[in-house]
C-alpha atoms as a PDB file:
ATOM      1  CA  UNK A   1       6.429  -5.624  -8.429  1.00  0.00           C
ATOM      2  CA  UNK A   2       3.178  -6.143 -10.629  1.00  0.00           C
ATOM      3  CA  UNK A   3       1.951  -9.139  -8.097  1.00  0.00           C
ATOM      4  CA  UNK A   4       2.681  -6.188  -5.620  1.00  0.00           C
ATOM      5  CA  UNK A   5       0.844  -3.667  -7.391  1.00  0.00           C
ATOM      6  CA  UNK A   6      -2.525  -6.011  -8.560  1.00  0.00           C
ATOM      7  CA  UNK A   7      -2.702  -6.635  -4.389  1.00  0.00           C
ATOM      8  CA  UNK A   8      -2.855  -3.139  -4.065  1.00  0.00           C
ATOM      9  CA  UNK A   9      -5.222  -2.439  -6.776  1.00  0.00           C
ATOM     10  CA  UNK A  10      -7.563  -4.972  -4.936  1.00  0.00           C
ATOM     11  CA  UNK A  11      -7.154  -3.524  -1.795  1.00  0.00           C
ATOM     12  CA  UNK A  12      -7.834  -0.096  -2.937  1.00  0.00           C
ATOM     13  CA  UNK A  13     -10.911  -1.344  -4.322  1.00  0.00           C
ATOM     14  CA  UNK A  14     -11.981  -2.990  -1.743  1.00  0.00           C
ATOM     15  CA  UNK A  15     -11.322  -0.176   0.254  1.00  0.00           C
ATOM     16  CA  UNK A  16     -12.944   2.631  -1.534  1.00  0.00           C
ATOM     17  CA  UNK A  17     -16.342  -0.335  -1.644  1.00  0.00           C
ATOM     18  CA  UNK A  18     -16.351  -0.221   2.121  1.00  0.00           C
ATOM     19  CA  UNK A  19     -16.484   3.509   2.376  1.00  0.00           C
ATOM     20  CA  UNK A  20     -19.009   4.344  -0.105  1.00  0.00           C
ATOM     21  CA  UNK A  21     -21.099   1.519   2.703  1.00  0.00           C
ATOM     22  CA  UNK A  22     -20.521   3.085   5.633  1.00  0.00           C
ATOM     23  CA  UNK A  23     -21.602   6.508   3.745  1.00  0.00           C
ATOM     24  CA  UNK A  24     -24.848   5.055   2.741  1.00  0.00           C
ATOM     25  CA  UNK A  25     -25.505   3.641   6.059  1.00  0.00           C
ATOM     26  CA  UNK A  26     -24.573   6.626   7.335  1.00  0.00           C
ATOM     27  CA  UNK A  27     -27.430   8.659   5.419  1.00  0.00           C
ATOM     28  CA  UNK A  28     -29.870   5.868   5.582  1.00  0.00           C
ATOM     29  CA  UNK A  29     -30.056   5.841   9.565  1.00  0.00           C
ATOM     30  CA  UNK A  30     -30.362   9.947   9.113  1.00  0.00           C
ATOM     31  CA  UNK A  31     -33.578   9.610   6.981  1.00  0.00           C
ATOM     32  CA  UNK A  32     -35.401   6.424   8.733  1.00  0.00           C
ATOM     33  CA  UNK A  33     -34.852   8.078  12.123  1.00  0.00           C
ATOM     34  CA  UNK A  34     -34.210  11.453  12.073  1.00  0.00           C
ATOM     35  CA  UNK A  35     -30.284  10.895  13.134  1.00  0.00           C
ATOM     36  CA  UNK A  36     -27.101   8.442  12.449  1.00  0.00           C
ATOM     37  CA  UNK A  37     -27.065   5.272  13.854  1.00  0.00           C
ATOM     38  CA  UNK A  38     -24.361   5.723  17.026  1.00  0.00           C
ATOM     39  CA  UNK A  39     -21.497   3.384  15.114  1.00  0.00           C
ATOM     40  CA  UNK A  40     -21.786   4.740  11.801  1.00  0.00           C
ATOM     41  CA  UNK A  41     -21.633   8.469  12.827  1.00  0.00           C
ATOM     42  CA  UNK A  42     -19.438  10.442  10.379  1.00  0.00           C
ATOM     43  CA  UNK A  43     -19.570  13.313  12.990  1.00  0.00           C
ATOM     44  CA  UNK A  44     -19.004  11.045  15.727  1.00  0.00           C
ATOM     45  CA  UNK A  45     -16.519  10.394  18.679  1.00  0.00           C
ATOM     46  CA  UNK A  46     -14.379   6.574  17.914  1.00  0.00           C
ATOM     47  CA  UNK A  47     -17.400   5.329  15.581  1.00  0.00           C
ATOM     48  CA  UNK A  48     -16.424   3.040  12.761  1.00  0.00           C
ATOM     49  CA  UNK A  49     -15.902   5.476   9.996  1.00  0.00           C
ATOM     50  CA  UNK A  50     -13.752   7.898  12.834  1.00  0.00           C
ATOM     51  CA  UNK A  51     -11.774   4.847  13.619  1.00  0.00           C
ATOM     52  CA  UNK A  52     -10.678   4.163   9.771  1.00  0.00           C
ATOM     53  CA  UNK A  53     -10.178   7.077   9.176  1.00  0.00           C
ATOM     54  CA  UNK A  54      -7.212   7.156  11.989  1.00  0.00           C
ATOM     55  CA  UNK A  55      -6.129   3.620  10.720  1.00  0.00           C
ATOM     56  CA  UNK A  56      -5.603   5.581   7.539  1.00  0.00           C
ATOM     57  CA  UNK A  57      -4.038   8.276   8.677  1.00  0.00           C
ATOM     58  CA  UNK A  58      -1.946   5.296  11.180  1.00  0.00           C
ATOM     59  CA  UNK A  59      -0.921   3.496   7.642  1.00  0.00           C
ATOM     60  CA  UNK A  60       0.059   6.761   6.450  1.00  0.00           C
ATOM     61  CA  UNK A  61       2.628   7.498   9.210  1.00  0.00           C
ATOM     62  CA  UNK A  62       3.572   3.870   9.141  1.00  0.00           C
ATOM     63  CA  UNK A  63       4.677   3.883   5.476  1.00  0.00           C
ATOM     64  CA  UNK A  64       7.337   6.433   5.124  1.00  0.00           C
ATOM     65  CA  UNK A  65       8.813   5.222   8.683  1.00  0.00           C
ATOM     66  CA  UNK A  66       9.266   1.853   7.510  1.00  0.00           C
ATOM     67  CA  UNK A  67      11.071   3.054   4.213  1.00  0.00           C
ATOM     68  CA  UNK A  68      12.720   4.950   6.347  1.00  0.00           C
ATOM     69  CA  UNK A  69      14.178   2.186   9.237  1.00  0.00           C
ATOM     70  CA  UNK A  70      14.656  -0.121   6.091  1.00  0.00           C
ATOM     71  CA  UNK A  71      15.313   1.054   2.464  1.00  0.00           C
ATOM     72  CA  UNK A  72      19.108   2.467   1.899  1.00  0.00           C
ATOM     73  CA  UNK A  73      19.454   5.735   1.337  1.00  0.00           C
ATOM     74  CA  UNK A  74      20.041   5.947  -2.865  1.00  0.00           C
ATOM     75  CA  UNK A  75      18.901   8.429  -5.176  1.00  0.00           C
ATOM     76  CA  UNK A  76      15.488   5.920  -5.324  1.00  0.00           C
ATOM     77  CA  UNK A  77      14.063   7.033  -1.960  1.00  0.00           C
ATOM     78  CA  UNK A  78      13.384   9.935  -0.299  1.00  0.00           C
ATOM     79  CA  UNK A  79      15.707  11.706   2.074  1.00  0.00           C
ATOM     80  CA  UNK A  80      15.624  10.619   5.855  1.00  0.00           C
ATOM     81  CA  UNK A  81      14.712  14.625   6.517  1.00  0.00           C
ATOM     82  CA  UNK A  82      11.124  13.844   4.380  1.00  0.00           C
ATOM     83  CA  UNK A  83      10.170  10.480   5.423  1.00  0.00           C
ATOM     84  CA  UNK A  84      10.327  11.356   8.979  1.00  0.00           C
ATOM     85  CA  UNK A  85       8.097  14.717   8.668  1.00  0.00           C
ATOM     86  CA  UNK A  86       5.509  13.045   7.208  1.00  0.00           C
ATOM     87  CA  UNK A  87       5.822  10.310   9.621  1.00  0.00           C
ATOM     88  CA  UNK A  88       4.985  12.786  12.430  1.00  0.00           C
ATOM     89  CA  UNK A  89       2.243  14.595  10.310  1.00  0.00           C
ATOM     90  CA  UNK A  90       0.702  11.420   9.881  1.00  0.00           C
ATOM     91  CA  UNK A  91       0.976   9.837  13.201  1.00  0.00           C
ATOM     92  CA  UNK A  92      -0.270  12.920  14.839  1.00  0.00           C
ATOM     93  CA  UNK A  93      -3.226  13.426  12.536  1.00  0.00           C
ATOM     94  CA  UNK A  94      -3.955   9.802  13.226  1.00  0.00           C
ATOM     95  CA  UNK A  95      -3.862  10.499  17.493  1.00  0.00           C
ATOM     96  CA  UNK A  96      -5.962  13.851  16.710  1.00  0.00           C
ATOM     97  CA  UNK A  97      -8.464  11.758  14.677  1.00  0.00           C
ATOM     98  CA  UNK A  98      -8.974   9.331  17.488  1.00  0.00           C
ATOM     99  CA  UNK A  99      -9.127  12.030  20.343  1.00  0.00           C
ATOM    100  CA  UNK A 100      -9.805  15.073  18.743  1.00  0.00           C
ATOM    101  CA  UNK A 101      -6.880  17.272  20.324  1.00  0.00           C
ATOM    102  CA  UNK A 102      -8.240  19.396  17.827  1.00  0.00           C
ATOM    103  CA  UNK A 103     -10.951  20.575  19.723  1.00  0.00           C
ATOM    104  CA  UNK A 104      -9.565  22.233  22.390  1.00  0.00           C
ATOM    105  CA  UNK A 105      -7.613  24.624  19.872  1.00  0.00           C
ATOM    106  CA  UNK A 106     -10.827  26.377  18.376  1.00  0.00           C
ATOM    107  CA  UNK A 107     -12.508  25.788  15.204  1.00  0.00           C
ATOM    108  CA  UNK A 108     -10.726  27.679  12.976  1.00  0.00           C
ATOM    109  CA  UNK A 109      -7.276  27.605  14.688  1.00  0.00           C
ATOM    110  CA  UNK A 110      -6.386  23.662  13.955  1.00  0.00           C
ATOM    111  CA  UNK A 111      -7.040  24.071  10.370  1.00  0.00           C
ATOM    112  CA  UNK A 112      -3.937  26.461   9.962  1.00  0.00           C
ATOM    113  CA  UNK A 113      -2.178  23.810  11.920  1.00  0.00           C
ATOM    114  CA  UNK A 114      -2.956  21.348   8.955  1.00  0.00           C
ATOM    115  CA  UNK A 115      -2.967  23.871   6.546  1.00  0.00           C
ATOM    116  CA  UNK A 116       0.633  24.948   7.432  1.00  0.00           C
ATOM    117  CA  UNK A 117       2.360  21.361   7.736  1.00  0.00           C
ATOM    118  CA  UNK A 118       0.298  20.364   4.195  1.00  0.00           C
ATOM    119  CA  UNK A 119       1.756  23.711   2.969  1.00  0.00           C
ATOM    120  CA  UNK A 120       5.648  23.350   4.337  1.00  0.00           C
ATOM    121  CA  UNK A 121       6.124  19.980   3.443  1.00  0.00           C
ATOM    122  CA  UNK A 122       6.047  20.628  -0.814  1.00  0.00           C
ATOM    123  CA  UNK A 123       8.163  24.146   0.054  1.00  0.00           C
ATOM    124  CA  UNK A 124      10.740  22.329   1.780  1.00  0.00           C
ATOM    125  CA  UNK A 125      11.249  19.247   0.104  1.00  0.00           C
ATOM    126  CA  UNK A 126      10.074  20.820  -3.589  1.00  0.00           C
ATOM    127  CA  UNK A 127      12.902  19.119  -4.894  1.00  0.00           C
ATOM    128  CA  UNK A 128      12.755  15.681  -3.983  1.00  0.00           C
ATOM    129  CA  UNK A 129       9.320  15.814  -5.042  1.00  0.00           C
ATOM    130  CA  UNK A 130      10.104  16.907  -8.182  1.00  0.00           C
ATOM    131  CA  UNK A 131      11.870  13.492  -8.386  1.00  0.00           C
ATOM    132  CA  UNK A 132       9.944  11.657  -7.254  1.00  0.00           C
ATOM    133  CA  UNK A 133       7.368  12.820  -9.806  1.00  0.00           C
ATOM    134  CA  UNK A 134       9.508  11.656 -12.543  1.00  0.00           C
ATOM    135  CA  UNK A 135      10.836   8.245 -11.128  1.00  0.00           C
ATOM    136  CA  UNK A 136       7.297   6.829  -9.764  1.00  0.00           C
ATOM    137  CA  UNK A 137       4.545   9.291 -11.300  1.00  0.00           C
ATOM    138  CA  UNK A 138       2.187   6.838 -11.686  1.00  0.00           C
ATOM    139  CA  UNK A 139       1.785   6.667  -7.723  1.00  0.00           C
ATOM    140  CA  UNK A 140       2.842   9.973  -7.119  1.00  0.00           C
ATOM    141  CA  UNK A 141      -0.254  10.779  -9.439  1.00  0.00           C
ATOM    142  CA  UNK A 142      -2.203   8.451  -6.771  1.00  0.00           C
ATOM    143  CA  UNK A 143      -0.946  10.266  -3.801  1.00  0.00           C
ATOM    144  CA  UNK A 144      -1.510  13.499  -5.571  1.00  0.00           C
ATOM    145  CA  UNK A 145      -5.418  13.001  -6.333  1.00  0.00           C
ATOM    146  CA  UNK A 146      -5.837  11.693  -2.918  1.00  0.00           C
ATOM    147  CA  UNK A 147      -4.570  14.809  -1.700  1.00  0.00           C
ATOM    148  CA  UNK A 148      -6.837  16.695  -3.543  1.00  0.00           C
ATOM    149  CA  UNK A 149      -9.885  14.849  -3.180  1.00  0.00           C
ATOM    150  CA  UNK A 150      -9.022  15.065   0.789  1.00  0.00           C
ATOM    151  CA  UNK A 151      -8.414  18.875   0.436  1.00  0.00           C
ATOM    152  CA  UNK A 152     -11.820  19.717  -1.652  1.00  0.00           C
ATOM    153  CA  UNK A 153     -13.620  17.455   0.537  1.00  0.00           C
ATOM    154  CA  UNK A 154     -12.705  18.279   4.031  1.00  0.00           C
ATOM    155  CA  UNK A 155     -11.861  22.065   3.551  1.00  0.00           C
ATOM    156  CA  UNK A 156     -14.029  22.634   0.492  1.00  0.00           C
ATOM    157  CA  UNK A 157     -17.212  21.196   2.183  1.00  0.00           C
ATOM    158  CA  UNK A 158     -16.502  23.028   5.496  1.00  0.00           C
ATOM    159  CA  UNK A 159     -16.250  26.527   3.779  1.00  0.00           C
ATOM    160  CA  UNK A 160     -19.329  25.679   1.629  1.00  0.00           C
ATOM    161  CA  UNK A 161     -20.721  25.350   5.382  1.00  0.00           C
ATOM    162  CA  UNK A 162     -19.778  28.777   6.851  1.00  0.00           C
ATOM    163  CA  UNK A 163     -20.065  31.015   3.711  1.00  0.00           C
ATOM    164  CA  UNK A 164     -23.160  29.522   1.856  1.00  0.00           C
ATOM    165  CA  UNK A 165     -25.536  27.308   3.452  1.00  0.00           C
ATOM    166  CA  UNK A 166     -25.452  28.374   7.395  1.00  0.00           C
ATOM    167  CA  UNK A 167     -26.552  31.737   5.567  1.00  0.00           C
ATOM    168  CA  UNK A 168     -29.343  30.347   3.938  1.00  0.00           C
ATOM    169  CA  UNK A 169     -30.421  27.776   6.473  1.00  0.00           C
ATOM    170  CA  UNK A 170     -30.724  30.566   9.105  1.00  0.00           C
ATOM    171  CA  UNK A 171     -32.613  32.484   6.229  1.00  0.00           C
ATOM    172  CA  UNK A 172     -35.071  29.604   5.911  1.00  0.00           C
ATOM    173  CA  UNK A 173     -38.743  29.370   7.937  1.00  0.00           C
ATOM    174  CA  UNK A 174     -38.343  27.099  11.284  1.00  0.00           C
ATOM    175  CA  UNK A 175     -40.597  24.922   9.639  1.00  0.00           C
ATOM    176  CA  UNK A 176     -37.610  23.478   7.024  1.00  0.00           C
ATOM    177  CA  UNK A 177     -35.708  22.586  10.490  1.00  0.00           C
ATOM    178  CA  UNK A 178     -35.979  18.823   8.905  1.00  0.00           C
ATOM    179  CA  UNK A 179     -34.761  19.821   5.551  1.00  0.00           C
ATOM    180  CA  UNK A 180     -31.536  21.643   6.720  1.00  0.00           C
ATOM    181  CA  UNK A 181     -30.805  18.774   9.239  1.00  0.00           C
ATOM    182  CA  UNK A 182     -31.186  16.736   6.066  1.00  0.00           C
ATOM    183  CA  UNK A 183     -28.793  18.822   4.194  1.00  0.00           C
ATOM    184  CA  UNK A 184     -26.488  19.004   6.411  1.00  0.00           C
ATOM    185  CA  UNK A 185     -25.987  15.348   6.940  1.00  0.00           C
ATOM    186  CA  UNK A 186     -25.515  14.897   3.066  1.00  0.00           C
ATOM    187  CA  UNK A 187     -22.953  17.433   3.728  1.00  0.00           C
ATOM    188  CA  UNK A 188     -21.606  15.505   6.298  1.00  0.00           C
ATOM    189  CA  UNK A 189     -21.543  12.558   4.253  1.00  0.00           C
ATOM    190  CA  UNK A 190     -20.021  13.873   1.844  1.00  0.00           C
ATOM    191  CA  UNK A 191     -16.915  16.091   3.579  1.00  0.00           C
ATOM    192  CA  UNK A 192     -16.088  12.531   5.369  1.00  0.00           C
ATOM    193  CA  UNK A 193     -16.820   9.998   2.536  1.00  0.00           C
ATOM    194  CA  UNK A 194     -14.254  12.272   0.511  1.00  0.00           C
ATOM    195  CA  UNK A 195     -11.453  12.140   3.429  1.00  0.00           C
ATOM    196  CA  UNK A 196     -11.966   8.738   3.822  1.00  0.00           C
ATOM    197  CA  UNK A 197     -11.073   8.315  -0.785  1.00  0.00           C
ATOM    198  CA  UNK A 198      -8.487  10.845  -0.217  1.00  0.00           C
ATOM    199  CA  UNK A 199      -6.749   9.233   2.505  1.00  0.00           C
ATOM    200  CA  UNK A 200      -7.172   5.537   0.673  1.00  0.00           C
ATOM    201  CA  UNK A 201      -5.964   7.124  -3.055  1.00  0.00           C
ATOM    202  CA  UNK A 202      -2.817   8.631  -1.144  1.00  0.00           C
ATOM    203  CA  UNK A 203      -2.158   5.552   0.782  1.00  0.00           C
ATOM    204  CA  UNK A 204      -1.923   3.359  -1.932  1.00  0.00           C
ATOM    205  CA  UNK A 205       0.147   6.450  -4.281  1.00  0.00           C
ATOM    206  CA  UNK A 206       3.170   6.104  -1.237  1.00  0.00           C
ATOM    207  CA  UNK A 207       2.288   1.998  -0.588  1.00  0.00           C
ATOM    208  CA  UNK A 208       3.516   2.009  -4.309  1.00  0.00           C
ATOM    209  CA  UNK A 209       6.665   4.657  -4.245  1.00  0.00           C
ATOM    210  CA  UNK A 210       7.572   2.209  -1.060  1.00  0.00           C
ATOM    211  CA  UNK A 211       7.764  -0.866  -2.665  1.00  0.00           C
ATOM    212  CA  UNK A 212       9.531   0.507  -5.465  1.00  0.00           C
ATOM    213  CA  UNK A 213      12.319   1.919  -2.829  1.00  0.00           C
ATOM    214  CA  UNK A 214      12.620  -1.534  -0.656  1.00  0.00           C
ATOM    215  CA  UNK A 215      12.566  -3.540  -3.352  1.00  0.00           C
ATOM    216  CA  UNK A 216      16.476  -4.502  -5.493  1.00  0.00           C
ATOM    217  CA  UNK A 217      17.410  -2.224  -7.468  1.00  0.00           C
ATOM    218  CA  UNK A 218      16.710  -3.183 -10.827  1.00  0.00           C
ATOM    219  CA  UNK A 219      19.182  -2.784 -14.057  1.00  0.00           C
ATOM    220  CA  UNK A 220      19.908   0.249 -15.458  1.00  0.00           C
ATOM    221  CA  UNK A 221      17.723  -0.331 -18.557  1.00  0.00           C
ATOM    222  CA  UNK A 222      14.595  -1.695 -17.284  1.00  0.00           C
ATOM    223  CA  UNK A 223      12.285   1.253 -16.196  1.00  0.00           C
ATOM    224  CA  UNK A 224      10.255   1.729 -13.172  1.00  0.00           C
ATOM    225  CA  UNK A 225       6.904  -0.634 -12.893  1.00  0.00           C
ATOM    226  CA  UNK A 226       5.103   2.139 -11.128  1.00  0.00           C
END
């Protein structure tokens, strides 16, 4: 389990690297030409930071549905009923990243979409996750963080958006058009850089509670190594 863990440590790392990159290239083709190079668009259609963002959100779905085909049901894993909801939440976010079904639902409608599914799942399955706090909270701390990086970011940034600066952008003399566009992009930047960390933190929070639950059980008095 700790050769397990010290692969996933790298890959997080490695991970989180490669974002902070693609957000800096992001912002440096914004301010040498006025607007994102085409592959590295954080606002973009299939760019590179869309597309890992849906291989994220892929691994995410994948995770629980391969505890789920594989690890016996025991008070060590989550029930059947969990693993597959977040399978679907995950899978579908991942589609909706790639093709943006969002779109065609209205701005404000598909957030209520996510915002109800994020909200259901800790109602319904409180319990378990209550157990799975105290069995594995190291990673459940992980997934946890993630979450809320993920929330602040994407939700956080987007209402700082509509309520403060559209306000004072439209406030602001035509001749700061370049500043706001500026603005905006950091914005940008920063709403997808903190998706992409959220998505990476959680991954590696349930990448953990998974190995735990497919690997033997161990004896009752050695403790959990996550």
């Amino acid at each position: 389990m700790n050769a397990i863990r010290k692969t996933a440590d790298r890959v997080l790392a490695g991970m989180l690297a490669l974002e902070f990159l693609l957000a800096v290239i992001y912002l440096v083709g914004v301010f040498q030409t006025g607007q994102p190079w085409a592959a590295f668009d954080f606002d973009g259609l299939r760019t590179v930071p869309s597309l890992l963002q849906s291989a994220h959100l892929f691994l995410l779905g994948l995770v629980p549905a391969v505890v789920m085909g594989l690890a016996q049901p025991n008070k060590r894993s989550p029930s059947r009923s969990l693993l597959l909801a977040l399978t679907v939440l995950f899978l579908y976010a991942a589609l909706d990243e790639t093709f943006k079904f969002h779109l065609t639902l209205g701005h404000q409608a598909w957030r209520f979409v996510y915002i109800g599914a994020g909200t259901a799942i800790p109602v319904v399955f409180h319990r378990q996750l209550h157990r799975l706090w105290h069995q594995y909270r190291r990673a459940v701390k992980f997934a946890i963080a993630g979450f809320v990086v993920f929330v602040l970011g994407g939700f956080g940034t987007e209402l700082l958006k509509i309520y403060l600066l559209a306000p004072a952008f439209a406030a602001l003399p035509v001749r700061y058009g370049g500043l706001t566009a500026e603005l905006e992009a950091v914005r940008v930047a920063i709403e997808e850089f903190a998706e992409l960390v959220g998505e990476s933190l959680t991954l590696y929070g349930m990448s953990l509670v998974a190995a735990e639950c497919l690997t033997p059980a161990p004896e009752p008095n050695d403790p959990p190594q996550i």
